[in-house]
PDB file of N, CA and C in Angstrom:
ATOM      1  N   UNK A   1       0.848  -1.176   0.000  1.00  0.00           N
ATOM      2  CA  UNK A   1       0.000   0.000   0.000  1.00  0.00           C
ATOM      3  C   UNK A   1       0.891   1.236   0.000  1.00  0.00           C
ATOM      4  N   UNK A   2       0.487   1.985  -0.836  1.00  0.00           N
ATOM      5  CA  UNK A   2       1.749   3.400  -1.008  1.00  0.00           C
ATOM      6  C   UNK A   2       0.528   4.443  -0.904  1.00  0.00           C
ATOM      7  N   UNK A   3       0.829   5.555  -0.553  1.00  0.00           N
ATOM      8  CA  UNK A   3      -0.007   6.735  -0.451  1.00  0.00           C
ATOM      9  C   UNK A   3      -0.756   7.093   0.556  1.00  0.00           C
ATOM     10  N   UNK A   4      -1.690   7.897   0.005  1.00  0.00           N
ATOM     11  CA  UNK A   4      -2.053   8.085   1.577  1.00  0.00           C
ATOM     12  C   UNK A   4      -3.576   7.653   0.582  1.00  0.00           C
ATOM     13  N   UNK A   5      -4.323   7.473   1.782  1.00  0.00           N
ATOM     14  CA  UNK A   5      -5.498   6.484   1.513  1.00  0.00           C
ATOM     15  C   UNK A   5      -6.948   6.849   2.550  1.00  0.00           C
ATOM     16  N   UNK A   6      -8.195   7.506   2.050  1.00  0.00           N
ATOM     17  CA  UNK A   6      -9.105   7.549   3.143  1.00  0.00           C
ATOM     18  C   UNK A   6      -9.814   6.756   3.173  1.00  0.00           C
ATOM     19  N   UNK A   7      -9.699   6.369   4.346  1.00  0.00           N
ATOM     20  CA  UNK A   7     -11.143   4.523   4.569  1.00  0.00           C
ATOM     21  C   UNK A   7     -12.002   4.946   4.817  1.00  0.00           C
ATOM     22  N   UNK A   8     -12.523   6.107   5.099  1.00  0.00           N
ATOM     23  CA  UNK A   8     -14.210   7.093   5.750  1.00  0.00           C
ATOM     24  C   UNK A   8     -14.531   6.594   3.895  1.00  0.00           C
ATOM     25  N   UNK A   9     -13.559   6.376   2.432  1.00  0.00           N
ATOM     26  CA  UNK A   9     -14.482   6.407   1.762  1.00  0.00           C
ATOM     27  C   UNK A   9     -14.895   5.059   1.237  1.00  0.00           C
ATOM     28  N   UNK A  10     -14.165   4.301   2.055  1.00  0.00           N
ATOM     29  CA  UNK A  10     -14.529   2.735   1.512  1.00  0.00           C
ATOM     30  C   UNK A  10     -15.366   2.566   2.368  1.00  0.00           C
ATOM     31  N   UNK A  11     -15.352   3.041   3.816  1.00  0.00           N
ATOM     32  CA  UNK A  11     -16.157   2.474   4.530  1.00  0.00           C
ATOM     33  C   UNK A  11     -17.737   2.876   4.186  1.00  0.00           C
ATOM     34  N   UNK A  12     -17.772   4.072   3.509  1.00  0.00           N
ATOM     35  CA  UNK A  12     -18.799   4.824   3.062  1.00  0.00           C
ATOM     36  C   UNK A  12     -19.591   3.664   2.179  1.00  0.00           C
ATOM     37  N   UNK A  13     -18.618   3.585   0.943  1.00  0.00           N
ATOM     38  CA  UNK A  13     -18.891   2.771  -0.112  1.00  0.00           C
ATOM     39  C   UNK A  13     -20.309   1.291   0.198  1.00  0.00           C
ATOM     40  N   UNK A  14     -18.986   0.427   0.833  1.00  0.00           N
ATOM     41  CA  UNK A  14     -19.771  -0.853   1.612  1.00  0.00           C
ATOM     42  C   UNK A  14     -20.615  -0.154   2.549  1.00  0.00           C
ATOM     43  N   UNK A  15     -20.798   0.996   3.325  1.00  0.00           N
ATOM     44  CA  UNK A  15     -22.349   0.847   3.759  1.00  0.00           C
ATOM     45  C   UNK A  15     -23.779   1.552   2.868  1.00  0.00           C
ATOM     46  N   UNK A  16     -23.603   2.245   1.430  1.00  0.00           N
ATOM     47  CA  UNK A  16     -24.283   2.113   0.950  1.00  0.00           C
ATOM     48  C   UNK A  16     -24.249   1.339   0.195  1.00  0.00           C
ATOM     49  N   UNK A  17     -24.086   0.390  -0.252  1.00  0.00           N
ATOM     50  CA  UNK A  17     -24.132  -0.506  -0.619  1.00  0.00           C
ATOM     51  C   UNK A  17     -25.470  -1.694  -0.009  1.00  0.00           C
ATOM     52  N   UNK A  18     -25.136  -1.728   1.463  1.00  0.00           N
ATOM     53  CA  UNK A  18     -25.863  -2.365   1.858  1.00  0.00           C
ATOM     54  C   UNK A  18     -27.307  -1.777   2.717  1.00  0.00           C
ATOM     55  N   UNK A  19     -27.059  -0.163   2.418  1.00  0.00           N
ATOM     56  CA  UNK A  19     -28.812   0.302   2.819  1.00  0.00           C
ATOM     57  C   UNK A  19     -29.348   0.755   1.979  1.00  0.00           C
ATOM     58  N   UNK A  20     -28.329   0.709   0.570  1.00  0.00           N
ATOM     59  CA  UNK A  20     -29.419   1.242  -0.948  1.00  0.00           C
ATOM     60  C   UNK A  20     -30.284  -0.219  -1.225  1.00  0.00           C
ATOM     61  N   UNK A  21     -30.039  -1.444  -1.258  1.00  0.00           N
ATOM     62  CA  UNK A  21     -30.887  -2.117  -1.389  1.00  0.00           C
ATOM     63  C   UNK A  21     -32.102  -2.322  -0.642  1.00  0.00           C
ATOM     64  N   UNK A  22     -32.181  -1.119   0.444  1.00  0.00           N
ATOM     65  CA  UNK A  22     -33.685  -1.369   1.147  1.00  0.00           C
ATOM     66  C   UNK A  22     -34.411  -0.144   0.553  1.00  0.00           C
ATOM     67  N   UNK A  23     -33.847   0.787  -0.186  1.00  0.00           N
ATOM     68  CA  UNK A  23     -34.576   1.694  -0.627  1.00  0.00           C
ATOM     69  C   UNK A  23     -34.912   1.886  -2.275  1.00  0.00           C
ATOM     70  N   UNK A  24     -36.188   2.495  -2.302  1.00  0.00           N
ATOM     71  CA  UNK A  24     -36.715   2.607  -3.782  1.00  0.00           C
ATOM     72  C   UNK A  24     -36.440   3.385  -4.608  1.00  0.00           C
ATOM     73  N   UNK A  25     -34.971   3.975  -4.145  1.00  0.00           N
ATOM     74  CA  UNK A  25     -34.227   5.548  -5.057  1.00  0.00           C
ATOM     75  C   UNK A  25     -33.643   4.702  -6.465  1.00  0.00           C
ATOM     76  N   UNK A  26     -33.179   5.581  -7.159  1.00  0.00           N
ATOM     77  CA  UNK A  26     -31.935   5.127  -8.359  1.00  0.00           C
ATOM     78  C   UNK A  26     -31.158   4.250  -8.066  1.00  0.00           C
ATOM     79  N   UNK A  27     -30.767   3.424  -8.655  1.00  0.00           N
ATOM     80  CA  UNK A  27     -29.547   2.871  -8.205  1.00  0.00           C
ATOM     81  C   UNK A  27     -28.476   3.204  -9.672  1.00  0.00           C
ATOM     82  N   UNK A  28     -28.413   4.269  -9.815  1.00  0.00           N
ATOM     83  CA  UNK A  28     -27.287   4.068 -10.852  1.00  0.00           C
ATOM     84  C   UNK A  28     -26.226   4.945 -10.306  1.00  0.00           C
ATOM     85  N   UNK A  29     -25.047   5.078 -11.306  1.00  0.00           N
ATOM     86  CA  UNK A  29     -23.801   5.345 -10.145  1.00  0.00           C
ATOM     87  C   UNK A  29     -23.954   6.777 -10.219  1.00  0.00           C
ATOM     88  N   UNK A  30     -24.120   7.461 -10.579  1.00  0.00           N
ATOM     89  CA  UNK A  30     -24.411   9.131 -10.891  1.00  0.00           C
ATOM     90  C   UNK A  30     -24.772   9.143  -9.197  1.00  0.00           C
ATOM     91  N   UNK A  31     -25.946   8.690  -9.088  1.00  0.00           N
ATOM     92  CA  UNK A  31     -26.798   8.646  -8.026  1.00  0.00           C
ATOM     93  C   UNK A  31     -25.773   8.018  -6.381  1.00  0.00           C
ATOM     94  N   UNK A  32     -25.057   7.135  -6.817  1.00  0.00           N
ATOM     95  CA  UNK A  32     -24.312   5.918  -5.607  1.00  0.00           C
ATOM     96  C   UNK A  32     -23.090   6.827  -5.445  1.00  0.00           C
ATOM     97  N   UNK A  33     -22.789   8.210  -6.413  1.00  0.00           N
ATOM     98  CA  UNK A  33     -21.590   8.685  -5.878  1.00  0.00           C
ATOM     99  C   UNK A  33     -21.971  10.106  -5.387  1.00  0.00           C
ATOM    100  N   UNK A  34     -23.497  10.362  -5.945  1.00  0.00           N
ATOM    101  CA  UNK A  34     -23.540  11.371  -5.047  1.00  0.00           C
ATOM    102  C   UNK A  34     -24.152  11.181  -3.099  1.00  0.00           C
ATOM    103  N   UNK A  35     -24.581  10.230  -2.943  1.00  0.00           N
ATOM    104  CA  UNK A  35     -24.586  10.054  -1.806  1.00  0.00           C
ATOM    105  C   UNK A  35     -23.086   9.500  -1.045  1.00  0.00           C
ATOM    106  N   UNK A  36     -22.364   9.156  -1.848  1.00  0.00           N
ATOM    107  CA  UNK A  36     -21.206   8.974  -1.019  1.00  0.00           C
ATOM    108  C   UNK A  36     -20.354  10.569  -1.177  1.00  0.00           C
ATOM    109  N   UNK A  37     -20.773  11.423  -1.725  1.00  0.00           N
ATOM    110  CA  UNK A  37     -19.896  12.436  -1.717  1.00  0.00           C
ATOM    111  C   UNK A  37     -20.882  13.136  -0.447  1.00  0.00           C
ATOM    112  N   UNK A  38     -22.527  13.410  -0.777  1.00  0.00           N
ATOM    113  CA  UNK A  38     -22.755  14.169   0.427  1.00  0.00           C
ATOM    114  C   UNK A  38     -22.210  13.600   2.104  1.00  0.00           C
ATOM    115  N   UNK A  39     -22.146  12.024   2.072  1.00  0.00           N
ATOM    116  CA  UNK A  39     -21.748  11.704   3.176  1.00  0.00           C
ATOM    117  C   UNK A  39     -20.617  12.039   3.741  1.00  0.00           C
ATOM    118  N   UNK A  40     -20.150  11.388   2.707  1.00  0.00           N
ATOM    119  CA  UNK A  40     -18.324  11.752   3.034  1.00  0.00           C
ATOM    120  C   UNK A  40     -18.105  13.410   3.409  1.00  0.00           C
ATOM    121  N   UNK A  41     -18.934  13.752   3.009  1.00  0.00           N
ATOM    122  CA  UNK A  41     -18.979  15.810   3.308  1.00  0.00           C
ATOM    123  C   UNK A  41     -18.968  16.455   4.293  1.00  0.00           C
ATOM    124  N   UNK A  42     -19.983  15.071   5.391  1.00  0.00           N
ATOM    125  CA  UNK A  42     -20.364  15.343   6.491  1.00  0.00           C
ATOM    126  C   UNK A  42     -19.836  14.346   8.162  1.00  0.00           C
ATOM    127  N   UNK A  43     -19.049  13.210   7.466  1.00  0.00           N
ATOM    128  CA  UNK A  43     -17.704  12.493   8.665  1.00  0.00           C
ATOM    129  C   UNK A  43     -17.026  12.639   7.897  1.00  0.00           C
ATOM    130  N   UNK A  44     -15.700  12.884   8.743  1.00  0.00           N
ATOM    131  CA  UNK A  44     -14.571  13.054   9.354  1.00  0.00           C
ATOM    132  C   UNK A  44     -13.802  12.045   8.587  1.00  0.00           C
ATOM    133  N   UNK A  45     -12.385  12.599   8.045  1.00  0.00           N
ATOM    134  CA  UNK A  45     -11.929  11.809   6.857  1.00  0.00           C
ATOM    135  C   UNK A  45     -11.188  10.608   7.838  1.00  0.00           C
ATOM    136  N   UNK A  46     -10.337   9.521   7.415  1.00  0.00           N
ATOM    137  CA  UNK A  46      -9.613   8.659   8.376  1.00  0.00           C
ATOM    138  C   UNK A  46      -8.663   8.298   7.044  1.00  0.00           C
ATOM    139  N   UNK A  47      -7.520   9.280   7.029  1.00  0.00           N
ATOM    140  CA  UNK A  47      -6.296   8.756   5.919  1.00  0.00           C
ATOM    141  C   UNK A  47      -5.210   7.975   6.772  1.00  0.00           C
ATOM    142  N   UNK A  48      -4.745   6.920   5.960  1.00  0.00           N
ATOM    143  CA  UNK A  48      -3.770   6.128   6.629  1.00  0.00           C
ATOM    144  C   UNK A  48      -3.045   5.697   5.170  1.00  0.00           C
ATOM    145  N   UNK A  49      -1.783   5.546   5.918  1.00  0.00           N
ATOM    146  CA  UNK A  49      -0.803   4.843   4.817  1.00  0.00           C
ATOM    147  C   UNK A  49       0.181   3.952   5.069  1.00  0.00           C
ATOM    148  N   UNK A  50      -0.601   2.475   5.786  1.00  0.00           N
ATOM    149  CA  UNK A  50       0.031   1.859   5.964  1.00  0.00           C
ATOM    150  C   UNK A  50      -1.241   0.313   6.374  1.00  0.00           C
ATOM    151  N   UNK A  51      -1.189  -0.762   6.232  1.00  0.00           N
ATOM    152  CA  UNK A  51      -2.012  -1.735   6.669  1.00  0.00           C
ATOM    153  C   UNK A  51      -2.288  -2.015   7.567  1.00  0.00           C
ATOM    154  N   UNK A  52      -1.326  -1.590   8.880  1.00  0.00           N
ATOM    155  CA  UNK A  52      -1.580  -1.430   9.885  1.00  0.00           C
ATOM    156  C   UNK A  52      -2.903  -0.255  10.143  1.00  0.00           C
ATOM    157  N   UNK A  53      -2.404   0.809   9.924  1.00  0.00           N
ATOM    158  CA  UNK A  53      -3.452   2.106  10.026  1.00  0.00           C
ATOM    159  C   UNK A  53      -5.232   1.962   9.437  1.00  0.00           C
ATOM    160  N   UNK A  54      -5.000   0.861   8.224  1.00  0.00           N
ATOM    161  CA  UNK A  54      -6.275   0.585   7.724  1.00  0.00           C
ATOM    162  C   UNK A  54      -6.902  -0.879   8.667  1.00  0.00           C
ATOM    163  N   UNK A  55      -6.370  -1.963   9.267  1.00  0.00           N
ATOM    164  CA  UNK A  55      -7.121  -2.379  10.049  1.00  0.00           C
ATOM    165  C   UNK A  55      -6.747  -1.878  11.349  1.00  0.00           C
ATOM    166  N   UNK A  56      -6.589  -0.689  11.792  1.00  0.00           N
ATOM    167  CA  UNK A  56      -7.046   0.075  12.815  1.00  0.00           C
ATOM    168  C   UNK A  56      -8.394   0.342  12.714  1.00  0.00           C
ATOM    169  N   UNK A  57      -8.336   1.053  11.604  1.00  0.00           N
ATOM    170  CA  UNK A  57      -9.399   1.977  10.960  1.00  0.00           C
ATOM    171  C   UNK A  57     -10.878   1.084  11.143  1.00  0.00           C
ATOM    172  N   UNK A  58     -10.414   0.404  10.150  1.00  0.00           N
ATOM    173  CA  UNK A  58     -11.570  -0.828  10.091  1.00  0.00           C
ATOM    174  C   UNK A  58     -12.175  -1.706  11.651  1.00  0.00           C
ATOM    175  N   UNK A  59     -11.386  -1.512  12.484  1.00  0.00           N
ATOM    176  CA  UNK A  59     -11.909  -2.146  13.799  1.00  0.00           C
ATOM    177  C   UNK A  59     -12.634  -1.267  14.680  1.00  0.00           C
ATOM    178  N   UNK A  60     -11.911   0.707  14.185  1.00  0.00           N
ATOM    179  CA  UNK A  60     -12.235   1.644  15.558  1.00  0.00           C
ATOM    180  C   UNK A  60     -13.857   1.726  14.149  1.00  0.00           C
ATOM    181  N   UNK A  61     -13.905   1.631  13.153  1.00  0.00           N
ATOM    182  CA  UNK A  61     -15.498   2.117  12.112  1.00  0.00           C
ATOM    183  C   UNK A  61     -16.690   0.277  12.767  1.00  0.00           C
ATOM    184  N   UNK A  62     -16.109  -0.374  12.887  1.00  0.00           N
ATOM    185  CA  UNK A  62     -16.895  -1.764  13.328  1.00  0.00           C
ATOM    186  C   UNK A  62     -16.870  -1.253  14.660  1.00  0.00           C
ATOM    187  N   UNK A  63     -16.802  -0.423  15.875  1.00  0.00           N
ATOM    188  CA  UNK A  63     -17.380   0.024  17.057  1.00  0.00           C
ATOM    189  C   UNK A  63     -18.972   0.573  17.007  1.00  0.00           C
ATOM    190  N   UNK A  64     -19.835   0.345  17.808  1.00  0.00           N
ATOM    191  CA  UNK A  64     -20.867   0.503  17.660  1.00  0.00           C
ATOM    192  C   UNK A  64     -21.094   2.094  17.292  1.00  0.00           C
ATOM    193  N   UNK A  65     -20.604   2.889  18.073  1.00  0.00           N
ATOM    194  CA  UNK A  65     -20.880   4.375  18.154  1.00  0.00           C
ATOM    195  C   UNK A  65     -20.490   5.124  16.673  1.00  0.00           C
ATOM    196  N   UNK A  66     -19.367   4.623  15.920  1.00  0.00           N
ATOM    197  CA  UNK A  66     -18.896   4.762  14.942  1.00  0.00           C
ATOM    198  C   UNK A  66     -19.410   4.359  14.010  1.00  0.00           C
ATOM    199  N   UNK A  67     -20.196   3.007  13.822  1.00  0.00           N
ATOM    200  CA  UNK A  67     -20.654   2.578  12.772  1.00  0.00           C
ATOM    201  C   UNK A  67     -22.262   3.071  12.776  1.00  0.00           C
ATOM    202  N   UNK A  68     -22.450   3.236  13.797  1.00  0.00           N
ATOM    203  CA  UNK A  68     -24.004   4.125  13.985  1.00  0.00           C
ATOM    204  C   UNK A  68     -23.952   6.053  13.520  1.00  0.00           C
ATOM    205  N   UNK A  69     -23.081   6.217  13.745  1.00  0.00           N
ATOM    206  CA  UNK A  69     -22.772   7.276  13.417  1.00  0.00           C
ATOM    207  C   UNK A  69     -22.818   7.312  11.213  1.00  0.00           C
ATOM    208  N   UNK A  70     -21.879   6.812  11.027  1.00  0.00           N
ATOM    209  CA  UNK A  70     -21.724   6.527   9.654  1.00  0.00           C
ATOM    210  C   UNK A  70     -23.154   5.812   8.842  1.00  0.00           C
ATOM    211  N   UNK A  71     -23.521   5.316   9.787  1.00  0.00           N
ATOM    212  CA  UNK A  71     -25.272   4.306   8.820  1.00  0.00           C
ATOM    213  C   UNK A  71     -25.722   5.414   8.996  1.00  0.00           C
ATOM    214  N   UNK A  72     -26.040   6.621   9.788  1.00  0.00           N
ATOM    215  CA  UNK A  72     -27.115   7.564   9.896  1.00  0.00           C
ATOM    216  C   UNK A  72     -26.964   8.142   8.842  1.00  0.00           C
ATOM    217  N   UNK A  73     -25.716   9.067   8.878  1.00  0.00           N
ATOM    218  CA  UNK A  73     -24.834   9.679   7.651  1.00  0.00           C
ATOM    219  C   UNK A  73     -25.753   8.954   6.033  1.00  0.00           C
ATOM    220  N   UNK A  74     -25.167   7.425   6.167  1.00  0.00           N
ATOM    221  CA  UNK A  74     -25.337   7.207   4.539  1.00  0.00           C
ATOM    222  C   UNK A  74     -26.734   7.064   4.634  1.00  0.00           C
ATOM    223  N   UNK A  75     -27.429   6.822   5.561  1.00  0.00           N
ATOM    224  CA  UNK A  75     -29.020   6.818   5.770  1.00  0.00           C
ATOM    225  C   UNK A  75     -29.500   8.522   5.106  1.00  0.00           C
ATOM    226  N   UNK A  76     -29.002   9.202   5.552  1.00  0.00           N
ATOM    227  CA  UNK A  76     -29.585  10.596   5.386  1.00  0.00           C
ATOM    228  C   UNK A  76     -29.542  10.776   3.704  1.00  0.00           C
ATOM    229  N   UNK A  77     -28.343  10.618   3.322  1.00  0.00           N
ATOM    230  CA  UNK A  77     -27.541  10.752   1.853  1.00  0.00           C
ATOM    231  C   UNK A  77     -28.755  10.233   0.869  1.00  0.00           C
ATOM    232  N   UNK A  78     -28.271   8.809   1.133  1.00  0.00           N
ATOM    233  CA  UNK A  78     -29.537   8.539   0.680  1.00  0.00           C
ATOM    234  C   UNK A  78     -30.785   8.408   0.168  1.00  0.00           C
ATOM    235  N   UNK A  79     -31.424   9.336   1.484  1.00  0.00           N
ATOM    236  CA  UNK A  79     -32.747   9.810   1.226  1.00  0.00           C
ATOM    237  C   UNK A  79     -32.967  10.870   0.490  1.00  0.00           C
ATOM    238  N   UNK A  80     -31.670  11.760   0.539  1.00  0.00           N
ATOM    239  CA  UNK A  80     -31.763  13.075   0.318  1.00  0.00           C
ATOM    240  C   UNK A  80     -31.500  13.200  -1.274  1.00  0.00           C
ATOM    241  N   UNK A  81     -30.458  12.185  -1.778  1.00  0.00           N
ATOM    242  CA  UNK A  81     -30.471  12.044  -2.885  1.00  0.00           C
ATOM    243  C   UNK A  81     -31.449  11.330  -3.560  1.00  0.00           C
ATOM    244  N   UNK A  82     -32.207  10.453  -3.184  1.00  0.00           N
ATOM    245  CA  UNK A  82     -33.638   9.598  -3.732  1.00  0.00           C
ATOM    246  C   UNK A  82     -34.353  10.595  -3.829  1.00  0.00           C
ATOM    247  N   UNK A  83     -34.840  11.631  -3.024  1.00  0.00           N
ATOM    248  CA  UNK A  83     -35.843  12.909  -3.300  1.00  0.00           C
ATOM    249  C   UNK A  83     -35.405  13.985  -4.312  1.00  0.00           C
ATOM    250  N   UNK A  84     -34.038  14.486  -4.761  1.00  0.00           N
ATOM    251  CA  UNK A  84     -33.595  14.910  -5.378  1.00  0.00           C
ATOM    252  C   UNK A  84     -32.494  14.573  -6.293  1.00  0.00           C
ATOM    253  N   UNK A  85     -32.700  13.885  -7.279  1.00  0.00           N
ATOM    254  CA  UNK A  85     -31.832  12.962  -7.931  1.00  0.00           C
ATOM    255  C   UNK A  85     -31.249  13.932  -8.996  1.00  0.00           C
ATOM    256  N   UNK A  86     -29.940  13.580  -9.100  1.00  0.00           N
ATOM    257  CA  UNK A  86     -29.112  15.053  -9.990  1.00  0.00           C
ATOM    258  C   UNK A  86     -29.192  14.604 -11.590  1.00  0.00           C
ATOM    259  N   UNK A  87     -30.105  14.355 -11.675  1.00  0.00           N
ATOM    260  CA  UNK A  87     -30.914  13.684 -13.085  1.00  0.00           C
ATOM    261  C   UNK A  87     -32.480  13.488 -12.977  1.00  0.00           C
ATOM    262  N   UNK A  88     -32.675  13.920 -14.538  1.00  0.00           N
ATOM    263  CA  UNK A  88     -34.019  14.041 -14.764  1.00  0.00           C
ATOM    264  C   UNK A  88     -34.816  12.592 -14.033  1.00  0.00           C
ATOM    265  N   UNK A  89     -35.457  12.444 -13.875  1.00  0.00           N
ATOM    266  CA  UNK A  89     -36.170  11.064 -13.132  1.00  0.00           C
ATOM    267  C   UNK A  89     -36.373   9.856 -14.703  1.00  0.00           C
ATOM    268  N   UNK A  90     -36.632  10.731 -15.468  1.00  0.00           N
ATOM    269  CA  UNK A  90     -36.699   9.563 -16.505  1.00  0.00           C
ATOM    270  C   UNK A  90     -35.752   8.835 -17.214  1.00  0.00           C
ATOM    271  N   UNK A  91     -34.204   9.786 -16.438  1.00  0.00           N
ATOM    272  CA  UNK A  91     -33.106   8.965 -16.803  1.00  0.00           C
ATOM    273  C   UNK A  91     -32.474   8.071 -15.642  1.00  0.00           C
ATOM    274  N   UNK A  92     -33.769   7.945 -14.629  1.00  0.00           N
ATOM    275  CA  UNK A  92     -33.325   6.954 -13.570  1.00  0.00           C
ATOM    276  C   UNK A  92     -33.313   5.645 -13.894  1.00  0.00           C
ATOM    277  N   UNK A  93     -32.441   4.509 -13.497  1.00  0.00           N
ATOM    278  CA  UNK A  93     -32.333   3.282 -13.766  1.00  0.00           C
ATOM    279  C   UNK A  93     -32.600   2.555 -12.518  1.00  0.00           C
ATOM    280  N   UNK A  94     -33.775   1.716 -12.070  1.00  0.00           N
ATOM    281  CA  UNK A  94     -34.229   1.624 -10.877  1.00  0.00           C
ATOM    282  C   UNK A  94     -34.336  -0.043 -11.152  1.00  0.00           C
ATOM    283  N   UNK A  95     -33.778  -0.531 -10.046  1.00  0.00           N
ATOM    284  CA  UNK A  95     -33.562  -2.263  -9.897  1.00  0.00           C
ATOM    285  C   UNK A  95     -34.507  -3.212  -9.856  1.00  0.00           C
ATOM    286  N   UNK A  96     -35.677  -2.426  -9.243  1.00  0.00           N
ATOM    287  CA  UNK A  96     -36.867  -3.211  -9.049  1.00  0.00           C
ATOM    288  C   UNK A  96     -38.155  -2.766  -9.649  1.00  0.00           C
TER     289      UNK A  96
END
């Protein structure tokens, strides 16, 4: 691993991932990166550059307070982007 590296955006990533499938928004990526950008907008970056530093990262974001913190976050994003989608609605591509 070389560089410097933020896990607030992977960790972002994998949790919408797994609360866009409970919701009836877009799922196309236009849509999957603007909720990871409003999120990411709103916690706190976590850069590391080293493997050590990333399963730090990854153990202090799997703490309850932290990972509740971050589901609210991509919870909000989410919604906020499903109500206002940065595309016309008829160029939404919807899964179900």
């Amino acid at each position: 691993m070389e560089g410097l590296v933020n896990m607030m955006e992977e960790t972002v990533l994998k949790k919408i991932d797994k609360l866009w499938e409970t919701t009836d928004g877009c799922k196309c990526q236009k849509c999957k990166l603007d909720i990871a950008a409003y999120a990411l907008n709103r916690l706190p970056p976590r850069y590391v550059h080293s493997l050590q530093g990333k399963l730090i990262h990854r153990f202090n974001a799997s703490t309850t307070q932290s990972d509740a913190e971050i589901t609210s976050c991509v919870y909000q994003a989410v919604k906020k982007v499903e109500k206002n989608p940065n595309h016309p609605r008829e160029e939404s591509i919807y899964t179900r």
